[in-house]
Protein backbone atom coordinates (compact mmCIF):
# COMPACT_ATOMS: atom_id res chain seq x y z
CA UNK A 1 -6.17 -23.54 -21.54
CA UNK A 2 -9.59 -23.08 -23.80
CA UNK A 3 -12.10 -21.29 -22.21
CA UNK A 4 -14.51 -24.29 -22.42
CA UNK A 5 -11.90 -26.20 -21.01
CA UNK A 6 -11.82 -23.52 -17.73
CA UNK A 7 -15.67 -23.17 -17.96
CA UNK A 8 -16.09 -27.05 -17.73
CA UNK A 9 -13.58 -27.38 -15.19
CA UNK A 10 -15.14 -24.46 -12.93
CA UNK A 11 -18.83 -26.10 -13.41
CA UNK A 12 -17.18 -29.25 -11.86
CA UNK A 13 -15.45 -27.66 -8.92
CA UNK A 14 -18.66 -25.80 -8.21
CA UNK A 15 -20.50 -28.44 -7.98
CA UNK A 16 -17.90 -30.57 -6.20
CA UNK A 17 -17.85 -27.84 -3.54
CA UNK A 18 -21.27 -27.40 -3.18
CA UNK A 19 -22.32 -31.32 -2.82
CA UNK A 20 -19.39 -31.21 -0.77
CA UNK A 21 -21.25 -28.18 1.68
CA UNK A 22 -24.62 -29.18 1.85
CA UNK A 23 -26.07 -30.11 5.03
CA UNK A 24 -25.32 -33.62 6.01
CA UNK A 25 -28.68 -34.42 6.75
CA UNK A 26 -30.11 -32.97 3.50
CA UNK A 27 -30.43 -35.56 0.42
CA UNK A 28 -28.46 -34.40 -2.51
CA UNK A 29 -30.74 -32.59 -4.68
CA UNK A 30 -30.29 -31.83 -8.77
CA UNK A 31 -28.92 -28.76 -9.28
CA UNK A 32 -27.88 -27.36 -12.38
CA UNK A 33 -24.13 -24.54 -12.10
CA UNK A 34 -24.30 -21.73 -14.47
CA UNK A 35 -21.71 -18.90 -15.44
CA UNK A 36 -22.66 -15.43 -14.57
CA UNK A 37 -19.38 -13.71 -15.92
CA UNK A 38 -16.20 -14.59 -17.63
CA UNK A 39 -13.31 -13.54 -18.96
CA UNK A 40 -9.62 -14.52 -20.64
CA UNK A 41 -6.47 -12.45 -20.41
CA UNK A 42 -3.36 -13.18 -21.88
CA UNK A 43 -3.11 -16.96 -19.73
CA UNK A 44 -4.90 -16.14 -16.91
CA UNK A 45 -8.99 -16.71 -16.75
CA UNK A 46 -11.58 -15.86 -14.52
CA UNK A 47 -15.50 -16.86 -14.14
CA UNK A 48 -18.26 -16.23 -11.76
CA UNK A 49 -20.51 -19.18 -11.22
CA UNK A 50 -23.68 -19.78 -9.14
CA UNK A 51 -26.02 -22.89 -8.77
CA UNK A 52 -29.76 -23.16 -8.78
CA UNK A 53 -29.54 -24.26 -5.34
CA UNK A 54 -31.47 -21.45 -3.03
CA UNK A 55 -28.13 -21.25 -0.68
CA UNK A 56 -27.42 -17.49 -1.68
CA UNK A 57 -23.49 -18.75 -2.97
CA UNK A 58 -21.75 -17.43 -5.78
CA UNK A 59 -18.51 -18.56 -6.77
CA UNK A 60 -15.14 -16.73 -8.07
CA UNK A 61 -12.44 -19.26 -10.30
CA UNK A 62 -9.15 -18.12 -10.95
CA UNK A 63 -6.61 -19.82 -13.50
CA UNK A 64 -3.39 -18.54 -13.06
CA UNK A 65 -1.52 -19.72 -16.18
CA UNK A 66 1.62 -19.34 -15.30
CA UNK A 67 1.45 -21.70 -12.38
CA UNK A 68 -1.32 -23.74 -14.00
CA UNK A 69 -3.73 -23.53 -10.87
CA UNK A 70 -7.27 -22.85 -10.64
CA UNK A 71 -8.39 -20.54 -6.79
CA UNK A 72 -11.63 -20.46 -5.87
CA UNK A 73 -13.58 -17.87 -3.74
CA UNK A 74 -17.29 -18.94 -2.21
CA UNK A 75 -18.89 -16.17 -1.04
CA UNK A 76 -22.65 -16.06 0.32
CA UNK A 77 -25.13 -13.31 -0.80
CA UNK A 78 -26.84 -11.84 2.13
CA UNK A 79 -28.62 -9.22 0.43
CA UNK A 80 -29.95 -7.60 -2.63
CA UNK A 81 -30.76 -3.97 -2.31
CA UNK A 82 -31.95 -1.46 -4.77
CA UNK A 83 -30.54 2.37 -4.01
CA UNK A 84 -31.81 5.20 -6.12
CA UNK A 85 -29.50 7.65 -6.80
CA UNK A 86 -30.63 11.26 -7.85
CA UNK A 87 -28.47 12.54 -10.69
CA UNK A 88 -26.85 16.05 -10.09
């Protein structure tokens, strides 16, 4: 598989999963799904994705070539912390 073939397809299942996850009382907003990350090996791909949407989610896609299946991870961000580390 390309890898704008796997980054089109991720952008799709992102955004499938997160209309999908939204509150059902909450109108469907626009939302644009970026990459953060990605990378091929041999036939295997992965990319991490996120949305504009302020839900704190960032999402892992796996292709697994051999098998010709694409996993995904959600995961929710519950914090961003900066530690200073004193160099020895």
């Amino acid at each position: 598989m390309s890898d704008s073939k796997f980054i089109d397809l991720c952008k799709n299942i992102v955004k499938d999963y997160a209309i999908e996850h939204l509150d059902k009382t909450d109108e469907v907003q626009d939302f644009e799904v970026f990459v953060v990350w990605s990378c091929k090996t041999l036939q295997n791909n992965k990319a991490l994705l996120s949305t504009t949407l302020l839900d704190g989610m960032y999402y892992e896609l796996t292709y697994n070539g051999d098998k010709k299946e694409i996993y995904l991870d959600a995961y929710k961000k519950f914090e961003n912390r900066c530690i200073k580390v004193e160099e020895e």
